[in-house]
C-alpha atoms as a PDB file:
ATOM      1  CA  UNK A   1     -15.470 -13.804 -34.640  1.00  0.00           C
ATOM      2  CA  UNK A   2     -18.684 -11.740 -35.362  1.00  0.00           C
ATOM      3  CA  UNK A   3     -19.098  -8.853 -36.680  1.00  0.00           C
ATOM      4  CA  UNK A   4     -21.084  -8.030 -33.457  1.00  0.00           C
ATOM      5  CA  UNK A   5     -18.215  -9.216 -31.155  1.00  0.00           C
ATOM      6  CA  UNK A   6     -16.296  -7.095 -33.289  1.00  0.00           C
ATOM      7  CA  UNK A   7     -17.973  -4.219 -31.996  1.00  0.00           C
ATOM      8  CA  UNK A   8     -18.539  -4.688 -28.608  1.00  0.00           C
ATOM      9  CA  UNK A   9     -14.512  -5.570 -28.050  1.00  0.00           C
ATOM     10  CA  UNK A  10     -13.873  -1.942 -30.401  1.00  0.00           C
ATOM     11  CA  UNK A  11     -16.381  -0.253 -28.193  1.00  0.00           C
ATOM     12  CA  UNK A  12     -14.672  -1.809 -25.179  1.00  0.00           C
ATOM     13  CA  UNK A  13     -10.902  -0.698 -25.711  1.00  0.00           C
ATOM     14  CA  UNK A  14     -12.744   2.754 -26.897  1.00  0.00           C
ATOM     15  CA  UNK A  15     -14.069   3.077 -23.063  1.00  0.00           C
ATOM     16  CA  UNK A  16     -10.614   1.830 -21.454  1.00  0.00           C
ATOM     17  CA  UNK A  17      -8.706   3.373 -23.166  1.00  0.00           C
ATOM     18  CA  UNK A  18     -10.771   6.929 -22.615  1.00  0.00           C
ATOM     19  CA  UNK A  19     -11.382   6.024 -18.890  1.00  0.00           C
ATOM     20  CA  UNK A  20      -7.411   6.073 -18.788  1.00  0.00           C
ATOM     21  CA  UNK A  21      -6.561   9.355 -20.199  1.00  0.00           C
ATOM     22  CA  UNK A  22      -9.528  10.820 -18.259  1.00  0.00           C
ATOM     23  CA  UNK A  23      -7.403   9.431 -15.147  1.00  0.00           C
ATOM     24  CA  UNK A  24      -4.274  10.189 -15.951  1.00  0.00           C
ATOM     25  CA  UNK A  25      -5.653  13.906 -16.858  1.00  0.00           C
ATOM     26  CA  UNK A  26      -6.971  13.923 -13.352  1.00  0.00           C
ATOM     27  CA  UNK A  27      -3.642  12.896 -11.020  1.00  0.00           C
ATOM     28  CA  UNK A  28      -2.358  16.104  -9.309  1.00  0.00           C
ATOM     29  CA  UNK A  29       0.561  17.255 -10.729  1.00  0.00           C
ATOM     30  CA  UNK A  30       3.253  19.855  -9.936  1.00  0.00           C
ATOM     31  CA  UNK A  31       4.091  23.170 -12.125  1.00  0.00           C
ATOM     32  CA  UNK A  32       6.620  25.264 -11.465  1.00  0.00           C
ATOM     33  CA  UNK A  33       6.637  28.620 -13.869  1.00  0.00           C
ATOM     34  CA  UNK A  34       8.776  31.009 -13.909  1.00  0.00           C
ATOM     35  CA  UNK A  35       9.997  33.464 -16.160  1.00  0.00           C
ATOM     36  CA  UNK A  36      11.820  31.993 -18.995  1.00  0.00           C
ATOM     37  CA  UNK A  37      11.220  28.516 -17.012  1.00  0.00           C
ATOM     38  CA  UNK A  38       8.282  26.046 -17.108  1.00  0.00           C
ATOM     39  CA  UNK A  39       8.510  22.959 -15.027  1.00  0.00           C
ATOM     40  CA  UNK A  40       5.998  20.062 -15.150  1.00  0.00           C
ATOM     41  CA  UNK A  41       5.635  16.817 -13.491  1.00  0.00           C
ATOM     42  CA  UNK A  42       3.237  14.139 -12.321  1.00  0.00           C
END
Protein backbone atom coordinates (compact mmCIF):
# COMPACT_ATOMS: atom_id res chain seq x y z
CA UNK A 1 0.00 0.00 0.00
CA UNK A 2 0.85 3.68 -0.91
CA UNK A 3 1.59 6.20 0.92
CA UNK A 4 -1.32 7.98 -0.91
CA UNK A 5 -3.81 5.12 -0.15
CA UNK A 6 -2.54 5.58 3.16
CA UNK A 7 -4.08 8.80 3.34
CA UNK A 8 -7.14 8.66 1.71
CA UNK A 9 -8.22 5.36 3.99
CA UNK A 10 -6.82 7.80 7.34
CA UNK A 11 -8.85 10.61 5.93
CA UNK A 12 -11.73 8.20 5.41
CA UNK A 13 -12.13 6.62 9.03
CA UNK A 14 -11.37 10.49 10.12
CA UNK A 15 -14.88 11.43 8.29
CA UNK A 16 -16.80 8.17 9.64
CA UNK A 17 -15.81 8.18 12.47
CA UNK A 18 -16.71 12.20 12.98
CA UNK A 19 -19.99 11.75 10.96
CA UNK A 20 -20.82 9.21 13.90
CA UNK A 21 -20.30 11.21 16.93
CA UNK A 22 -21.93 14.16 15.12
CA UNK A 23 -25.02 11.60 14.99
CA UNK A 24 -24.96 10.18 17.99
CA UNK A 25 -24.62 13.93 19.50
CA UNK A 26 -27.75 14.65 17.59
CA UNK A 27 -30.38 11.62 18.78
CA UNK A 28 -32.92 13.15 21.24
CA UNK A 29 -32.32 12.19 24.50
CA UNK A 30 -34.11 12.38 27.87
CA UNK A 31 -32.84 14.45 31.13
CA UNK A 32 -34.37 14.37 34.11
CA UNK A 33 -32.76 17.01 36.84
CA UNK A 34 -33.60 17.44 39.91
CA UNK A 35 -32.16 18.61 42.93
CA UNK A 36 -29.46 16.43 44.15
CA UNK A 37 -30.54 14.10 41.02
CA UNK A 38 -29.40 14.13 37.35
CA UNK A 39 -30.81 11.55 35.06
CA UNK A 40 -29.63 10.98 31.45
CA UNK A 41 -30.49 8.68 28.73
CA UNK A 42 -30.63 8.15 24.99
Amino acid sequence: MDAKSLLILVLLVAVVGLGYLYYDSQKPGVSIKAPGVDIEAK
